[in-house]
N, C-alpha and C. Protein backbone atom coordinates (compact mmCIF):
# COMPACT_ATOMS: atom_id res chain seq x y z
N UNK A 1 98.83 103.09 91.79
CA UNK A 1 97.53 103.66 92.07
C UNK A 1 97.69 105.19 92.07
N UNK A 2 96.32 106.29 91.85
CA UNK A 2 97.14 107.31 91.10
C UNK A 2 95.37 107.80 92.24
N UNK A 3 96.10 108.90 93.20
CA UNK A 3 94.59 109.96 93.77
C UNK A 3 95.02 111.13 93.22
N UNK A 4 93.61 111.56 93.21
CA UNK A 4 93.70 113.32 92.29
C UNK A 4 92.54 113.66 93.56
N UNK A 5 93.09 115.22 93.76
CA UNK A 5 92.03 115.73 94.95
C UNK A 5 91.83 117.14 93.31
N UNK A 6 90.52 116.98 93.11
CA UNK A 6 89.98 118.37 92.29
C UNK A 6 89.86 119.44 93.68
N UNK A 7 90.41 120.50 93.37
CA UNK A 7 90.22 121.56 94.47
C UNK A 7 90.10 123.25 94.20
N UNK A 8 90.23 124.26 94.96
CA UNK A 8 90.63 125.51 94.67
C UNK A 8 91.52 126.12 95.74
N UNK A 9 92.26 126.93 95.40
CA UNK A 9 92.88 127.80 96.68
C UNK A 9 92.07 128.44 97.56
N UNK A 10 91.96 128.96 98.55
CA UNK A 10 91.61 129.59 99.48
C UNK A 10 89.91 128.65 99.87
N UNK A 11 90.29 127.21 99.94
CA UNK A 11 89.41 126.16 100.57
C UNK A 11 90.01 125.15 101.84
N UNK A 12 88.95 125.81 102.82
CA UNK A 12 89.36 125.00 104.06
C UNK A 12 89.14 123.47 103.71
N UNK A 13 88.12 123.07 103.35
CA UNK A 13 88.03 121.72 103.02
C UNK A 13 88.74 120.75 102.35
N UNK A 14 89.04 121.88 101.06
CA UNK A 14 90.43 121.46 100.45
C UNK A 14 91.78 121.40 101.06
N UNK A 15 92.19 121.88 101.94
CA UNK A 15 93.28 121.92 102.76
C UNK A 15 93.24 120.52 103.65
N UNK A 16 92.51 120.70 104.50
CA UNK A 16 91.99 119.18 105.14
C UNK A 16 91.69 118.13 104.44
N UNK A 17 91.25 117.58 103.39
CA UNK A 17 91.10 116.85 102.65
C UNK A 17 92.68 116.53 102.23
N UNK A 18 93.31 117.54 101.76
CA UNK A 18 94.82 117.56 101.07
C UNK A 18 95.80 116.48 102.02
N UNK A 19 95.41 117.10 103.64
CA UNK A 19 96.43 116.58 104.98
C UNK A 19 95.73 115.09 104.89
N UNK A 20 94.61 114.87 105.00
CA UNK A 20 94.37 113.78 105.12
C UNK A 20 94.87 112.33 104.11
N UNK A 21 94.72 113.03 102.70
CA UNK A 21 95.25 112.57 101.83
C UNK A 21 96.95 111.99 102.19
N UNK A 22 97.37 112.92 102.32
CA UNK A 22 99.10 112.64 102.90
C UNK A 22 99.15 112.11 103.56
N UNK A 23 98.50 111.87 104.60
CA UNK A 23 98.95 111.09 105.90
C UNK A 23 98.57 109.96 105.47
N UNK A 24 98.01 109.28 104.59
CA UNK A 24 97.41 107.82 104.08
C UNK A 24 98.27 107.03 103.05
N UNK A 25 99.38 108.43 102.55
CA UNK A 25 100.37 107.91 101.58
C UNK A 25 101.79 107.04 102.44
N UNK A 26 101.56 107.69 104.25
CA UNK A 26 101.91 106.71 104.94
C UNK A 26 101.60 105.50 105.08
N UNK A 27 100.37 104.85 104.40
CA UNK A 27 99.86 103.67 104.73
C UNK A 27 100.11 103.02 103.24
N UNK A 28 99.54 104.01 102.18
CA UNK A 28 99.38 102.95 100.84
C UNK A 28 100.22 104.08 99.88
N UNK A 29 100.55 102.73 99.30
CA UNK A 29 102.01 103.58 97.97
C UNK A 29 100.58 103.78 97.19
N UNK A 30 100.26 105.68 96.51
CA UNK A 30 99.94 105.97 95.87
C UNK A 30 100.67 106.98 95.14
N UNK A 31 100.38 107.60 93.79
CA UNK A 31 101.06 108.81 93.49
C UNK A 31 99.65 109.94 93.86
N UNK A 32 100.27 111.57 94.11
CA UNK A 32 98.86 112.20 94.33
C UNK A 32 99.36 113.54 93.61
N UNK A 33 97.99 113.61 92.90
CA UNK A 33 97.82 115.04 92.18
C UNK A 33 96.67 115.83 92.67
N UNK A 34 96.98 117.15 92.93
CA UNK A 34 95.98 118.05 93.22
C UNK A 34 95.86 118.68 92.11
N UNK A 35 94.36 119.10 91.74
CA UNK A 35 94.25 119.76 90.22
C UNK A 35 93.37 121.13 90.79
N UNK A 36 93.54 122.38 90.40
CA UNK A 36 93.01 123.32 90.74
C UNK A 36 91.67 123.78 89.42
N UNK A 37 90.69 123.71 90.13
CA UNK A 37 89.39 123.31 88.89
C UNK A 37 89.24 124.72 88.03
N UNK A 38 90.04 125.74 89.12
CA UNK A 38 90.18 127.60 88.44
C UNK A 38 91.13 127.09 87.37
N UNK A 39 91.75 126.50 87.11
CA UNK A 39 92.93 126.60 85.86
C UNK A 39 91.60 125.98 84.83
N UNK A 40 90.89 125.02 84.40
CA UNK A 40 90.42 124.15 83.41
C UNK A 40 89.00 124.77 83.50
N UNK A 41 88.05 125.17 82.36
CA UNK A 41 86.97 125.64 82.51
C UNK A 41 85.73 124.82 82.60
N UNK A 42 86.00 123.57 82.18
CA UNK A 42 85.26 122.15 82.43
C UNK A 42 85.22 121.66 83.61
N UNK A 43 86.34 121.58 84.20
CA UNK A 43 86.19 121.06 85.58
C UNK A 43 85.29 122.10 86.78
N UNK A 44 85.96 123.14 86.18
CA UNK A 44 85.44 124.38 87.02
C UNK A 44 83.63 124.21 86.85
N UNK A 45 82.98 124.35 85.71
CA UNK A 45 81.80 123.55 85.48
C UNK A 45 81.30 122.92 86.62
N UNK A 46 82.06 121.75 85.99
CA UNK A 46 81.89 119.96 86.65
C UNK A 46 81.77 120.05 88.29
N UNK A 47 82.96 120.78 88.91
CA UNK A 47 83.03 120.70 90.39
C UNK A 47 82.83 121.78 91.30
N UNK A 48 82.41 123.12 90.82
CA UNK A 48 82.50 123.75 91.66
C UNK A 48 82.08 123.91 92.97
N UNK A 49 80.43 123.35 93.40
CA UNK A 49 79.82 123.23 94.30
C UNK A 49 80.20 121.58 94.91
N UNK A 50 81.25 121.02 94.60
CA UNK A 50 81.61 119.67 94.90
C UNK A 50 82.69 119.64 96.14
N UNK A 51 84.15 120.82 95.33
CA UNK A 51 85.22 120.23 96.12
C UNK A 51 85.02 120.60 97.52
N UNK A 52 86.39 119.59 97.88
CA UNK A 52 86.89 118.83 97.30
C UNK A 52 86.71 117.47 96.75
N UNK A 53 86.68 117.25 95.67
CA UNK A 53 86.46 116.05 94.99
C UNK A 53 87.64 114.92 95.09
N UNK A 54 87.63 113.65 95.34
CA UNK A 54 88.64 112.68 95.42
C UNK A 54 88.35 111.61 94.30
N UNK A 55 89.71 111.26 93.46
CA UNK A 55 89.21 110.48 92.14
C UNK A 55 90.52 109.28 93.03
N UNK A 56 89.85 108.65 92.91
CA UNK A 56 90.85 106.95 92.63
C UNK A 56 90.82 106.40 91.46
N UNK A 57 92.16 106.52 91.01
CA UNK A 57 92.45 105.61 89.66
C UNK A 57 91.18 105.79 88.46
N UNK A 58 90.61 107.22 88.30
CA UNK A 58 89.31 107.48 87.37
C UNK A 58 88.17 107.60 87.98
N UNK A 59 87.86 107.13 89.42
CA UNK A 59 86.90 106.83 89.41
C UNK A 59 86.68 107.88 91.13
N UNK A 60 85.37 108.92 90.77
CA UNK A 60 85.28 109.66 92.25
C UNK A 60 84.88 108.46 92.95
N UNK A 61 84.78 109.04 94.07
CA UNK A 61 84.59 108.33 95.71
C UNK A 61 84.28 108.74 96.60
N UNK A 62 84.70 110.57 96.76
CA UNK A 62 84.10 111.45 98.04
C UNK A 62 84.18 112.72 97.32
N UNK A 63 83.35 113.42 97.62
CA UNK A 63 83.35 114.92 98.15
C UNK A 63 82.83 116.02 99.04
N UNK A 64 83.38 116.68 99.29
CA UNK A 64 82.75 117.65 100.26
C UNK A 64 83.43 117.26 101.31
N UNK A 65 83.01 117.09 102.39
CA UNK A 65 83.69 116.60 103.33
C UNK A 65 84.10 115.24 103.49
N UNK A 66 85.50 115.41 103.42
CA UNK A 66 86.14 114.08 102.71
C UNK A 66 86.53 113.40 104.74
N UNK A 67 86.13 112.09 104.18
CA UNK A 67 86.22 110.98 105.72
C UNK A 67 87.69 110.51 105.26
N UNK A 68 88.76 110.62 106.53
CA UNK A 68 89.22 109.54 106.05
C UNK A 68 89.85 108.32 106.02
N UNK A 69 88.87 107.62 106.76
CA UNK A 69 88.32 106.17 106.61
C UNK A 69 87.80 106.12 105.81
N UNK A 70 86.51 106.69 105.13
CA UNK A 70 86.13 106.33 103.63
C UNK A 70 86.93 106.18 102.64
N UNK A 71 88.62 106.87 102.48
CA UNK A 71 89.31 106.52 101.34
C UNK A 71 90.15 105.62 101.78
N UNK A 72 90.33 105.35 103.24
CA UNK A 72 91.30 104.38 103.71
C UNK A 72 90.89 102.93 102.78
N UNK A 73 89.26 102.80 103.52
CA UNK A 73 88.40 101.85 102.60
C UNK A 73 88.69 101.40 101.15
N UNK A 74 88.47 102.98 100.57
CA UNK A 74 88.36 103.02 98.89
C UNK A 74 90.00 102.24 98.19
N UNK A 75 90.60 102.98 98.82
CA UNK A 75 92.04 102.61 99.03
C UNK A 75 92.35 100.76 99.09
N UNK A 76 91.95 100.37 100.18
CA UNK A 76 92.09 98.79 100.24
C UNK A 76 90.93 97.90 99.36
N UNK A 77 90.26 98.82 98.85
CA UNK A 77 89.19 97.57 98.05
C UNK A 77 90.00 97.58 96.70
N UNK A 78 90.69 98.99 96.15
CA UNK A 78 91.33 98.69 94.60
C UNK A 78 92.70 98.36 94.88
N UNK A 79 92.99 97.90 95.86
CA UNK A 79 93.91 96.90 96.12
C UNK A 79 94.74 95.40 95.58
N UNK A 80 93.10 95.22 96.32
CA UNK A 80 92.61 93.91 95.95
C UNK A 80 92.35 93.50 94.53
């Protein structure tokens, strides 16, 4: 299973979102990529008023203020 947090530097939300992310890789074997949306000019587009954005395996699930119990959730349904 593969999480991508879309983000930028100097984002509190993104930071918190990031910790939360980690602490869940205690619970479920995922791999995790953070993508910075300033490097790609599409994404930058796509997300700016979003991040942080959370993709599971292709598919978003949260942004903005990321819960996380909502990905704990997201997490055990593509589990299954």
């Amino acid at each position: 299973m593969k999480v991508v947090m879309y983000s930028r530097k100097q984002c509190p939300l993104c930071e918190k979102a990031k910790i939360q992310l980690l602490a869940l890789q205690t619970e479920f074997q995922f791999e995790f990529e953070e993508v910075d949306i300033y490097e790609n000019d599409s994404l930058l587009e796509r997300y700016q008023l979003m991040i942080p954005v959370v993709e599971i395996n292709g598919e978003e699930v949260e942004y903005g203020q990321i819960v996380k119990e909502n990905i704990r959730k997201r997490l055990l349904k593509k589990m299954m």
